[in-house]
PDB file of N, CA and C in Angstrom:
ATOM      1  N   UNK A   1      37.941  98.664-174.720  1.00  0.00           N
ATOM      2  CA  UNK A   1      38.383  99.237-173.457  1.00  0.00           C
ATOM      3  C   UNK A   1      37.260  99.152-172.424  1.00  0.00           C
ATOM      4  N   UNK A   2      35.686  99.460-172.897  1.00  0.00           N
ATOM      5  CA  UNK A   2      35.028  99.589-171.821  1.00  0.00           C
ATOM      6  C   UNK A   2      34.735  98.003-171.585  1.00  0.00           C
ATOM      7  N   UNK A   3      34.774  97.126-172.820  1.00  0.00           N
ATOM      8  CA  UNK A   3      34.381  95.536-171.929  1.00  0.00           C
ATOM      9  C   UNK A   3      35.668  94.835-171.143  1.00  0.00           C
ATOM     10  N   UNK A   4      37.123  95.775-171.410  1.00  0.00           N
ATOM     11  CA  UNK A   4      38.021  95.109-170.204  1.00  0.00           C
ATOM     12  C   UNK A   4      37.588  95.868-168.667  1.00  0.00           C
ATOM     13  N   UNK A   5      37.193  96.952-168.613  1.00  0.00           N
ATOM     14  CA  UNK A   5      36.853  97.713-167.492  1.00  0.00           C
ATOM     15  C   UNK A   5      35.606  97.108-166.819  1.00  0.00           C
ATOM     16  N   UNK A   6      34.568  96.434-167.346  1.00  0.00           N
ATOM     17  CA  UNK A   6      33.562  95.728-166.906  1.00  0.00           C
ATOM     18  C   UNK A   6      34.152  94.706-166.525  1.00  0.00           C
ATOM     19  N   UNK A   7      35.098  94.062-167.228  1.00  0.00           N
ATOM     20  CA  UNK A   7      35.659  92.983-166.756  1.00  0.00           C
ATOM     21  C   UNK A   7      36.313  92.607-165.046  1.00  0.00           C
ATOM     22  N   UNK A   8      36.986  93.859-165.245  1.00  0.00           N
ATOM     23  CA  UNK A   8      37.798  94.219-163.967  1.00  0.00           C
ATOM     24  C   UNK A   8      36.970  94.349-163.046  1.00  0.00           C
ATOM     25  N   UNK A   9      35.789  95.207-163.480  1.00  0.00           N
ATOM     26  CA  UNK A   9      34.833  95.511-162.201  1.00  0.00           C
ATOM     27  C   UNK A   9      34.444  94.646-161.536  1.00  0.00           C
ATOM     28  N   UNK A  10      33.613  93.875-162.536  1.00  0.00           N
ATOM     29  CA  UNK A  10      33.362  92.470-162.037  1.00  0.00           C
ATOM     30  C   UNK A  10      34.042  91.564-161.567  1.00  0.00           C
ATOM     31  N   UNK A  11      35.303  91.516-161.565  1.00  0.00           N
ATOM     32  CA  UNK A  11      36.165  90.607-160.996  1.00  0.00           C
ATOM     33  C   UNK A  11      36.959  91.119-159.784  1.00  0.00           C
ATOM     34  N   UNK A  12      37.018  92.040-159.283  1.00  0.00           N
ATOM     35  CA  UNK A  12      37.314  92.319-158.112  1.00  0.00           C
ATOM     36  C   UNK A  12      37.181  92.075-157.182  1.00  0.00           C
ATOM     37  N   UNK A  13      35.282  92.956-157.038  1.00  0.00           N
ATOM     38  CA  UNK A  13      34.547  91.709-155.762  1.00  0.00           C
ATOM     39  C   UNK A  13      34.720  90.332-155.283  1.00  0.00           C
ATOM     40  N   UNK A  14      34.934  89.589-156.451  1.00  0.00           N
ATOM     41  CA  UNK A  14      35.296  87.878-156.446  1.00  0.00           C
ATOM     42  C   UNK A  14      36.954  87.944-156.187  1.00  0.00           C
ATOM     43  N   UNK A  15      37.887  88.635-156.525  1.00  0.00           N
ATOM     44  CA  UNK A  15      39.227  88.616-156.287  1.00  0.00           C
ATOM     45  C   UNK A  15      39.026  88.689-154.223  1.00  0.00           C
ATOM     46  N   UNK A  16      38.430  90.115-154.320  1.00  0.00           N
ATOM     47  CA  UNK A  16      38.529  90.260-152.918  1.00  0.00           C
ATOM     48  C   UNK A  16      37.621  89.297-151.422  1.00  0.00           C
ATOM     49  N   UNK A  17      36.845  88.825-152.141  1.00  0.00           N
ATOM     50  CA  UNK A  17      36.142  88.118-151.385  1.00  0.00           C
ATOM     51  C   UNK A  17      36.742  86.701-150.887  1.00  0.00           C
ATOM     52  N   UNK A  18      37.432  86.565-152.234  1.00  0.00           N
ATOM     53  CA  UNK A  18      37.975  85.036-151.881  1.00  0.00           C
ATOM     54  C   UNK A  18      39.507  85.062-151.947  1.00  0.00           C
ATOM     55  N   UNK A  19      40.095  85.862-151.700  1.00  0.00           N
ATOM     56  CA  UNK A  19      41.738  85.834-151.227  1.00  0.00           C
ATOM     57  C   UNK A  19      42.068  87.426-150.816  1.00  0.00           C
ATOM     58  N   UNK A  20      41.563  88.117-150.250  1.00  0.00           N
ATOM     59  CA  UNK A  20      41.822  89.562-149.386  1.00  0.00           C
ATOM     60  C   UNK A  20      41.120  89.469-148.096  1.00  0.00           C
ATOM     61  N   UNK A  21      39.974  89.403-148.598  1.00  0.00           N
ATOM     62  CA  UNK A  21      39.087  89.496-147.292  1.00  0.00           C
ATOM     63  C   UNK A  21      39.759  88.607-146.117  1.00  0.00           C
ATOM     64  N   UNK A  22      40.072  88.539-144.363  1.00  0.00           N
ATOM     65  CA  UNK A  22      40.332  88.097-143.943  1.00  0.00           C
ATOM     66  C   UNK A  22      41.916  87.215-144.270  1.00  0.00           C
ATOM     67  N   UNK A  23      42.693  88.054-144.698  1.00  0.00           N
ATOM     68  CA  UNK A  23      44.181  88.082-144.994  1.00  0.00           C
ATOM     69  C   UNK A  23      44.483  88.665-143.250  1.00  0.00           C
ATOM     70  N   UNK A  24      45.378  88.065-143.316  1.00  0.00           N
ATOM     71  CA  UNK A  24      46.567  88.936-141.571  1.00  0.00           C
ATOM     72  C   UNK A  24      47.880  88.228-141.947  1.00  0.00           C
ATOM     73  N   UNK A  25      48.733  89.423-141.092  1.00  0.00           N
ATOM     74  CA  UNK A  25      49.510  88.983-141.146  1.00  0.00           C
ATOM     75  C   UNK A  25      50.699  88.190-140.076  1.00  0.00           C
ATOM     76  N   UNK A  26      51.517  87.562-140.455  1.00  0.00           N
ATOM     77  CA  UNK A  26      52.162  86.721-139.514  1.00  0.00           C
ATOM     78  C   UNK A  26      53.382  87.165-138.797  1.00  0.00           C
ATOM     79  N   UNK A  27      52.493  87.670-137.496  1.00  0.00           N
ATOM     80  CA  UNK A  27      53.946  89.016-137.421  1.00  0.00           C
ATOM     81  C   UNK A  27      55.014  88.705-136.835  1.00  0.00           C
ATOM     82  N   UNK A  28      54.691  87.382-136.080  1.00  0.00           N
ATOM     83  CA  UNK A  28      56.390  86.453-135.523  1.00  0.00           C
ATOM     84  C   UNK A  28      56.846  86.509-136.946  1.00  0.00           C
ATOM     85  N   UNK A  29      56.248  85.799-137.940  1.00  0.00           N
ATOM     86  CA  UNK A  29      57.554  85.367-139.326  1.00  0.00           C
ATOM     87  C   UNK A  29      58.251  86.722-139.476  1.00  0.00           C
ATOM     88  N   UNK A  30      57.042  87.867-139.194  1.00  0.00           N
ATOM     89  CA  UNK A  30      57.442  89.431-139.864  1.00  0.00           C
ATOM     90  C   UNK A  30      58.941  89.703-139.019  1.00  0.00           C
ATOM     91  N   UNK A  31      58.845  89.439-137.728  1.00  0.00           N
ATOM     92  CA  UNK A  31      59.725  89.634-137.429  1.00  0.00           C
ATOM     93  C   UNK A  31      60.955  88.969-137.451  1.00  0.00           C
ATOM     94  N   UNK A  32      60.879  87.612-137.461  1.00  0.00           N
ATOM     95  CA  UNK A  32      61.595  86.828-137.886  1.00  0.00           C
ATOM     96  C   UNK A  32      62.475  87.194-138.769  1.00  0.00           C
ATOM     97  N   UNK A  33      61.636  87.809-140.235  1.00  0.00           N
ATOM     98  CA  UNK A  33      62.433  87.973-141.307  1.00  0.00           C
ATOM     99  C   UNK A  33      63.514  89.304-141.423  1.00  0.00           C
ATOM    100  N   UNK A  34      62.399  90.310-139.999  1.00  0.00           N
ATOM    101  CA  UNK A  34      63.534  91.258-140.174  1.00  0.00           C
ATOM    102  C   UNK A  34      64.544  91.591-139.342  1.00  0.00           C
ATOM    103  N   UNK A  35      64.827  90.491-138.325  1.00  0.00           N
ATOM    104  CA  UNK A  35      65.979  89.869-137.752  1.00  0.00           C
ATOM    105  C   UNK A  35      66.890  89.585-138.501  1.00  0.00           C
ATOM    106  N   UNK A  36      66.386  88.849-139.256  1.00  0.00           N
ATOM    107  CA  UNK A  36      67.482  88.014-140.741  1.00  0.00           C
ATOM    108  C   UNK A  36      67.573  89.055-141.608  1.00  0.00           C
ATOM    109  N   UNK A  37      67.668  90.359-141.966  1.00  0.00           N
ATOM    110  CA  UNK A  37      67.803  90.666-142.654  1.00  0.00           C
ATOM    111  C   UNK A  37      68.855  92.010-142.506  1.00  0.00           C
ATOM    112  N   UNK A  38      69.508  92.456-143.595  1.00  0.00           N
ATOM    113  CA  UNK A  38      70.601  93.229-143.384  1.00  0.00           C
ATOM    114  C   UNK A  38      69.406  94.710-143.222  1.00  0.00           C
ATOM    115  N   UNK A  39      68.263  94.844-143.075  1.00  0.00           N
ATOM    116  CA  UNK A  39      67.926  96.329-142.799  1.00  0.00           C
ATOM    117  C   UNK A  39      67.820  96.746-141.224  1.00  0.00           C
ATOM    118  N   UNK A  40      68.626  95.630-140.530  1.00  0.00           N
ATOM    119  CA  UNK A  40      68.570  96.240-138.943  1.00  0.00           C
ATOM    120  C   UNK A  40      69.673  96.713-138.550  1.00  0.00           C
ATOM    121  N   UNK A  41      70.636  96.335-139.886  1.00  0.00           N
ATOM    122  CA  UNK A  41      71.874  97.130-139.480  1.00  0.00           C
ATOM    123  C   UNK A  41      72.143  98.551-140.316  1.00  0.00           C
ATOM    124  N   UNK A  42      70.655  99.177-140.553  1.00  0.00           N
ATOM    125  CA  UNK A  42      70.749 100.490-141.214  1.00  0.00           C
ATOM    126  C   UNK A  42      70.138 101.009-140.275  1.00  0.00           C
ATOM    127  N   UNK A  43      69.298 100.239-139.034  1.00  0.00           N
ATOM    128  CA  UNK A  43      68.493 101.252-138.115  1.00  0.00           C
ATOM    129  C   UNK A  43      69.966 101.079-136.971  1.00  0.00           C
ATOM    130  N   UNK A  44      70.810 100.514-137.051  1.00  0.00           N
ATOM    131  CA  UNK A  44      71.725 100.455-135.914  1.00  0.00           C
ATOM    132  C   UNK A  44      72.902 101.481-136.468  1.00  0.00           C
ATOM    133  N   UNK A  45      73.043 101.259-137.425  1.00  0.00           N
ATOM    134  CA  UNK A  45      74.241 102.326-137.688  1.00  0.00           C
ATOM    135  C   UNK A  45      74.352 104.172-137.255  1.00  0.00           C
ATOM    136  N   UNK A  46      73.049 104.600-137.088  1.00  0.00           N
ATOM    137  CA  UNK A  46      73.144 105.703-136.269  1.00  0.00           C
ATOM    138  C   UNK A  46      73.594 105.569-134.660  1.00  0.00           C
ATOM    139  N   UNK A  47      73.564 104.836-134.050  1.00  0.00           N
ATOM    140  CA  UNK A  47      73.932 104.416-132.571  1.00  0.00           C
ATOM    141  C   UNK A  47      75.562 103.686-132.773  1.00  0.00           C
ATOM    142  N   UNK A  48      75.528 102.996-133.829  1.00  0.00           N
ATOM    143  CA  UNK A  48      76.777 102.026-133.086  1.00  0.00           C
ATOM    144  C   UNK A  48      77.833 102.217-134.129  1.00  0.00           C
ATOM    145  N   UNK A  49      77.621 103.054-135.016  1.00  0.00           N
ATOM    146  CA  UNK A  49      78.292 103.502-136.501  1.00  0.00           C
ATOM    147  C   UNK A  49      78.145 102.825-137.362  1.00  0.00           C
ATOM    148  N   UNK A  50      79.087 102.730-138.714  1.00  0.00           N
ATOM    149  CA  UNK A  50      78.841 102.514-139.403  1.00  0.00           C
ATOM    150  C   UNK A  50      79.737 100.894-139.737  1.00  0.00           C
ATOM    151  N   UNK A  51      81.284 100.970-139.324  1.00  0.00           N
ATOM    152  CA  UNK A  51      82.068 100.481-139.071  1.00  0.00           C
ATOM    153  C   UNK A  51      81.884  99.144-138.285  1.00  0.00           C
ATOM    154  N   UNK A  52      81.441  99.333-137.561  1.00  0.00           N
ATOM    155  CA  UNK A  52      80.832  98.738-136.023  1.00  0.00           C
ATOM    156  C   UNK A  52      79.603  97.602-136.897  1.00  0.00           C
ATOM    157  N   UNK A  53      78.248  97.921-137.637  1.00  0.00           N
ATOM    158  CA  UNK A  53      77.315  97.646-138.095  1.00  0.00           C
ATOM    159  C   UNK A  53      78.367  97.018-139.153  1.00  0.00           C
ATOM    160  N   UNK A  54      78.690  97.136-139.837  1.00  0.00           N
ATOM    161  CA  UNK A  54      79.416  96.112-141.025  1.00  0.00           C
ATOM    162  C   UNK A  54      79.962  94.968-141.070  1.00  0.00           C
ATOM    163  N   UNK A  55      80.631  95.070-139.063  1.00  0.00           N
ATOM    164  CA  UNK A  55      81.564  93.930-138.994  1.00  0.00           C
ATOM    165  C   UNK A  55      80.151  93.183-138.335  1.00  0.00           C
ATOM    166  N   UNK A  56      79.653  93.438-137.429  1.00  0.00           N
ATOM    167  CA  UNK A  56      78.121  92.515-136.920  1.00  0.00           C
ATOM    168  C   UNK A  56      77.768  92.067-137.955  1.00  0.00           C
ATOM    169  N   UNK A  57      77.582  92.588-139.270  1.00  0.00           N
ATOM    170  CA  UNK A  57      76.738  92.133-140.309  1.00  0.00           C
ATOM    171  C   UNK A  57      77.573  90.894-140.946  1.00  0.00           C
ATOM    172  N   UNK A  58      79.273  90.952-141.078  1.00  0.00           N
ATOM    173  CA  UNK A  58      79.349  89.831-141.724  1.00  0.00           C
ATOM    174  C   UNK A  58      79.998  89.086-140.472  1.00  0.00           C
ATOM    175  N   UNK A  59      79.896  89.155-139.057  1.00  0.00           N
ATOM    176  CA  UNK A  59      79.783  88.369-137.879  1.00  0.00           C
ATOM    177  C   UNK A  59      78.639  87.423-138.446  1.00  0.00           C
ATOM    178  N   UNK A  60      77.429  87.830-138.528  1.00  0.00           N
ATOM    179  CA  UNK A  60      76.086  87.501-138.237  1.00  0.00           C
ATOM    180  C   UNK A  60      76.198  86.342-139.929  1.00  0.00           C
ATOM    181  N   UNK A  61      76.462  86.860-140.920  1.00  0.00           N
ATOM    182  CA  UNK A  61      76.962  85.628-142.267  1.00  0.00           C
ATOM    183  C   UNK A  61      77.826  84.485-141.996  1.00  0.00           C
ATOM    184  N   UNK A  62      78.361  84.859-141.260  1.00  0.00           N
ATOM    185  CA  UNK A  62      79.524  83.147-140.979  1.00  0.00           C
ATOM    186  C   UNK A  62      78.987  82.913-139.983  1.00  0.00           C
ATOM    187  N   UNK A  63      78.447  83.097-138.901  1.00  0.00           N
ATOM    188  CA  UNK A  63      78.933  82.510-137.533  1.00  0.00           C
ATOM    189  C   UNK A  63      76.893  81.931-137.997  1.00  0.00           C
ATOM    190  N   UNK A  64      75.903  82.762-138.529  1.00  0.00           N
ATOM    191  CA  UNK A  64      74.541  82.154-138.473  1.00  0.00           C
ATOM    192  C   UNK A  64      73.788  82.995-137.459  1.00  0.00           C
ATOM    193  N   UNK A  65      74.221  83.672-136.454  1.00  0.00           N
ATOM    194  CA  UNK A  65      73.560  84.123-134.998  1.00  0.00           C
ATOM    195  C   UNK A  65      72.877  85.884-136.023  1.00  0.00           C
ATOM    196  N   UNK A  66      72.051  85.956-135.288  1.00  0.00           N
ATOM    197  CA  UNK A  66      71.303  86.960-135.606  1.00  0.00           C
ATOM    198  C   UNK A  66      72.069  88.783-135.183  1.00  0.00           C
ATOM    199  N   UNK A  67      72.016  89.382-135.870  1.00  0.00           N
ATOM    200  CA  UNK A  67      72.538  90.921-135.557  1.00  0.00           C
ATOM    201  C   UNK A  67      71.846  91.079-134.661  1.00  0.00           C
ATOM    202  N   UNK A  68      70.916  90.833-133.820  1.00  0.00           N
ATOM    203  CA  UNK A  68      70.518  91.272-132.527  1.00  0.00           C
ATOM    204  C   UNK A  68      71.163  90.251-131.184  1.00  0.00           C
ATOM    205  N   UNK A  69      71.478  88.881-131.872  1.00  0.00           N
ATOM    206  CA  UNK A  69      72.238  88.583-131.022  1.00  0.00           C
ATOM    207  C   UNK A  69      73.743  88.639-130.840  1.00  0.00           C
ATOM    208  N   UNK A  70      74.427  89.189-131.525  1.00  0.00           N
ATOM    209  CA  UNK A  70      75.545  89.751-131.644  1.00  0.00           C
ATOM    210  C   UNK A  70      75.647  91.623-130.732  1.00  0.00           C
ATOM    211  N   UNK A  71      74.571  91.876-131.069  1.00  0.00           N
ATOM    212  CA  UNK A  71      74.464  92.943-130.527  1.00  0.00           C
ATOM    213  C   UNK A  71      74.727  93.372-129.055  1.00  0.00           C
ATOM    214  N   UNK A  72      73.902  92.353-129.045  1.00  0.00           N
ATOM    215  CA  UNK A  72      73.392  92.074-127.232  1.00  0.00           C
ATOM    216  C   UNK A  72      74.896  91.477-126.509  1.00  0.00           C
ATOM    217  N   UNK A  73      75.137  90.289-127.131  1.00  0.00           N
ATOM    218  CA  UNK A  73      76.262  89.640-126.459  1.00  0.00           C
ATOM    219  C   UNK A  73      77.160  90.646-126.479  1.00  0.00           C
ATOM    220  N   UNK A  74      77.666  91.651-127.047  1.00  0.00           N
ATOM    221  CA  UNK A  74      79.067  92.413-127.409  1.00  0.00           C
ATOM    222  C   UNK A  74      78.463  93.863-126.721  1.00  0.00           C
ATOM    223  N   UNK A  75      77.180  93.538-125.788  1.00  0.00           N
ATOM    224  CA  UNK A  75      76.929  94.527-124.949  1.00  0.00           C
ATOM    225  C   UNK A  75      76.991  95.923-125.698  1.00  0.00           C
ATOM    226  N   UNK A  76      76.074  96.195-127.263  1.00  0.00           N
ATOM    227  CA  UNK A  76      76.502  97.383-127.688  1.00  0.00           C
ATOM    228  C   UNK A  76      75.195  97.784-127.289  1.00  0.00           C
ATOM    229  N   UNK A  77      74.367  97.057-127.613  1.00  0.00           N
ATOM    230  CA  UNK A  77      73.053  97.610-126.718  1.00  0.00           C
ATOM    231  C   UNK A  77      72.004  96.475-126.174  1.00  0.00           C
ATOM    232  N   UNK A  78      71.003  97.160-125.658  1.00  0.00           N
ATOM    233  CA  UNK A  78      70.223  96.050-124.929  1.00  0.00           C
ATOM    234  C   UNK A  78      68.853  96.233-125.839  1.00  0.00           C
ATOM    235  N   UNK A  79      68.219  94.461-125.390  1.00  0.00           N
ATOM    236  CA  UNK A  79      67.249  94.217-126.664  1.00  0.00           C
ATOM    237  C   UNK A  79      65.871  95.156-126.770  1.00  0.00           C
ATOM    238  N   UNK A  80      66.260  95.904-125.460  1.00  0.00           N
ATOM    239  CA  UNK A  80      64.748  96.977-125.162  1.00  0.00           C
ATOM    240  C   UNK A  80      65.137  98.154-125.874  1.00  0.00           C
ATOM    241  N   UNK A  81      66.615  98.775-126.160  1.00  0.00           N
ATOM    242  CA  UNK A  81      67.346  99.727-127.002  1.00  0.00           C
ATOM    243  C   UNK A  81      66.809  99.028-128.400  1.00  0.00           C
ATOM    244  N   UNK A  82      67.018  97.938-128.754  1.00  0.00           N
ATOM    245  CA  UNK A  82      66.915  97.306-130.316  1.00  0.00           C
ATOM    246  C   UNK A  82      65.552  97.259-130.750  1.00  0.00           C
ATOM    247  N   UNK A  83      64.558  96.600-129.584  1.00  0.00           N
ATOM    248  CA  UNK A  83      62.861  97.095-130.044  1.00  0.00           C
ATOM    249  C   UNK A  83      62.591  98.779-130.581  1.00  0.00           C
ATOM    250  N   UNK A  84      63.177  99.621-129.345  1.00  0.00           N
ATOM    251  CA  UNK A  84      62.837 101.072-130.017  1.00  0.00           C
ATOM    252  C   UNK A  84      63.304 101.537-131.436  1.00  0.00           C
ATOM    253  N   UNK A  85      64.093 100.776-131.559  1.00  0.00           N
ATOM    254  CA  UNK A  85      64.431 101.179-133.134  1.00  0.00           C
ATOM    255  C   UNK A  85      63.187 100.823-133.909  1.00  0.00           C
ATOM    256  N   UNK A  86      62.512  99.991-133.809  1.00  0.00           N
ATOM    257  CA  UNK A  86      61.626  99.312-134.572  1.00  0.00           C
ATOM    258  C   UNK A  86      60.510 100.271-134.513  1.00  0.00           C
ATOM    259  N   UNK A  87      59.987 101.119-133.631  1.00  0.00           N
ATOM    260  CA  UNK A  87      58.325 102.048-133.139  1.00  0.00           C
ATOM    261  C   UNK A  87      59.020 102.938-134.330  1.00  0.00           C
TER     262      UNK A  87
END
């Protein structure tokens, strides 16, 4: 036990030095991904219901267009309403 714990010790520094250190992240993709993803229609469903958020969601599966652009076009809210969800 104590020569896997030396082990670890020692290998950390080298873990972190050469794949942590100077990591960032890519926050267009970040957002990107959470455009594409069905958790913007759990921050919308308090505003636009629940009903409302279900049919956008499988709008947004066939047609390809993003739940924020469905949003916007069908005038349920505007994209400065859809950022505040995000703070």
């Amino acid at each position: 036990v104590l020569e896997s714990t030396d082990m670890l010790k020692n290998f950390l520094p080298i873990f972190s030095a050469n794949l942590i250190d100077g990591l960032t992240a890519n926050k267009q993709k970040l957002q990107e991904n959470i455009e594409n993803s069905p958790v913007i229609v759990t921050l919308l469903t308090p505003k636009i219901g629940y009903l409302k958020s279900a049919e956008l969601f499988k709008e947004s599966l066939k047609t390809g267009k993003t739940i924020r652009e469905l949003v916007v076009s069908k005038e349920l809210m505007s994209n400065k309403e859809i950022d505040s969800l995000f703070k």
